[in-house]
Every structure is written in C-alpha cells, then in structure tokens.
Protein backbone atom coordinates (compact mmCIF):
# COMPACT_ATOMS: atom_id res chain seq x y z
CA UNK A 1 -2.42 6.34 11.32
CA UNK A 2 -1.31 6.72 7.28
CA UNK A 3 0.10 8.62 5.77
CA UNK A 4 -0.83 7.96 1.97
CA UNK A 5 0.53 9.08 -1.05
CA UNK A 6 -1.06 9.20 -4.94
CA UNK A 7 1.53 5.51 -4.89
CA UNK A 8 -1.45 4.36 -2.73
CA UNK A 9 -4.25 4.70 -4.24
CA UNK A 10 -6.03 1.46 -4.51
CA UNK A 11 -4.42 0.11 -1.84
CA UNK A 12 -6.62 -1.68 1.50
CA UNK A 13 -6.72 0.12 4.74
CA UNK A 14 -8.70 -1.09 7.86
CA UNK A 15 -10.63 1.38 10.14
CA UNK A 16 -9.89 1.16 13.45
CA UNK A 17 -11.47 4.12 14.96
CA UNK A 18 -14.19 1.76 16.55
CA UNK A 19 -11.67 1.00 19.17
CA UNK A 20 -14.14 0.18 21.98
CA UNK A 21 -14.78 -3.10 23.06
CA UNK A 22 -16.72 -5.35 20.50
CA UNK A 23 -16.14 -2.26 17.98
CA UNK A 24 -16.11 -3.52 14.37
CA UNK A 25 -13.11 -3.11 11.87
CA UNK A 26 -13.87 -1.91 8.39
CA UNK A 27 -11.61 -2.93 5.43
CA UNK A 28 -11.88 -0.71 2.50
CA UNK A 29 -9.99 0.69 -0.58
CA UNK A 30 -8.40 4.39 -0.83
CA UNK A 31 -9.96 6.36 -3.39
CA UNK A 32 -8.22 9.50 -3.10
CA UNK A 33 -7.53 12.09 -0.14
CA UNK A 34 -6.90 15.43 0.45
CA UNK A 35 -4.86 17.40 3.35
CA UNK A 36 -7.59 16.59 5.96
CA UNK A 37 -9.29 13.64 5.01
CA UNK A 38 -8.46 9.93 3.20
CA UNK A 39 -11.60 8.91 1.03
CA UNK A 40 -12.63 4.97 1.52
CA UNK A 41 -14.79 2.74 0.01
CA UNK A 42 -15.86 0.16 2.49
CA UNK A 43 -16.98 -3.23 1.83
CA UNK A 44 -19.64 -3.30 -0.66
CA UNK A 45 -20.47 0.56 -0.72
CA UNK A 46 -20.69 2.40 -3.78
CA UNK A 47 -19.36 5.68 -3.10
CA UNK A 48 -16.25 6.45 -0.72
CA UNK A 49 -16.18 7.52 2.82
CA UNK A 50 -14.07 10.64 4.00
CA UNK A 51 -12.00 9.50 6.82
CA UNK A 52 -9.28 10.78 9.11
CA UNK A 53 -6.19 9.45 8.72
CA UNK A 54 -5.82 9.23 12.17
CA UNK A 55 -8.40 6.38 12.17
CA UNK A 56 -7.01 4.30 9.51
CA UNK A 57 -4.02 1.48 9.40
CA UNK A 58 -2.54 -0.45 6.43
CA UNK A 59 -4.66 -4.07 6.06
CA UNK A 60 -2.83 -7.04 6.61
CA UNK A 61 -2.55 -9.41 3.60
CA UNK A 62 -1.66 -13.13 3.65
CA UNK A 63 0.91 -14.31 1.21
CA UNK A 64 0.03 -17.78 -0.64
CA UNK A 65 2.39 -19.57 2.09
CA UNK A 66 -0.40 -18.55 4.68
CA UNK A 67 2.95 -15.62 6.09
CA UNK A 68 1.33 -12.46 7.66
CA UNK A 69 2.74 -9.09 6.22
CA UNK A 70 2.31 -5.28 6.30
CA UNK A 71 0.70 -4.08 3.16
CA UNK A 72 3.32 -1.80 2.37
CA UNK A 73 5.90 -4.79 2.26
CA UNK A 74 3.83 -6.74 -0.28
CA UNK A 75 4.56 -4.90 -3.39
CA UNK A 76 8.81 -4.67 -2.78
C-alpha cells in the first residue's frame, strides 16, 4: 500500500493486486489521486487507471552499479 503525496506525482508504482498465482504485475506512472483512488497509467496506455491504494507498491529501480533500491530512497 502508498500512501502518495502531490511530491509523487510522476513517480513508478507496481500493481500487485493480481496476487494469485501466475498473476501479472503492472508498472505504471501516478498521474494524480484523490481520497479514494490513485490514478495510473500503465505500460503503454494512454489514459490513467483509478486504482486503490491498497493495491499498489513503490517500483523497484536499479542504480547504474546494478544495487536494488526502494523508489522512495532514489531521489535523497
């Protein structure tokens, strides 16, 4: 779950609310969101995706020494 704030729009966010087995993860951008729902645009889509926040986590990004890191921890 997020919890965004204006500071993140723009920034990646998977979908994880496929969470049986074989269920696809979804990487997309925050647009904007609202009390109830975080808007996403996934992949190659045009317009963004209402989603609960319950259903989203921060994307992983890999630094250019191949290091794994939280999102949140790549812009400090």
């Amino acid at each position: 779950m997020i919890d965004p704030t204006l500071a993140d729009i723009g920034r990646l966010v998977v979908y994880t609310g496929n969470r049986y087995p074989g269920g696809k993860l979804e990487e997309g951008v925050i647009t904007s969101f609202s009390d109830t729902s975080v808007f996403v645009r996934y992949g190659a889509d045009v317009h963004s995706k209402g989603t609960d926040r319950r259903d989203l986590e921060w994307a992983m990004m890999i630094d250019d020494k191949g290091n794994r890191s939280i999102f949140d921890d790549v812009d400090e």
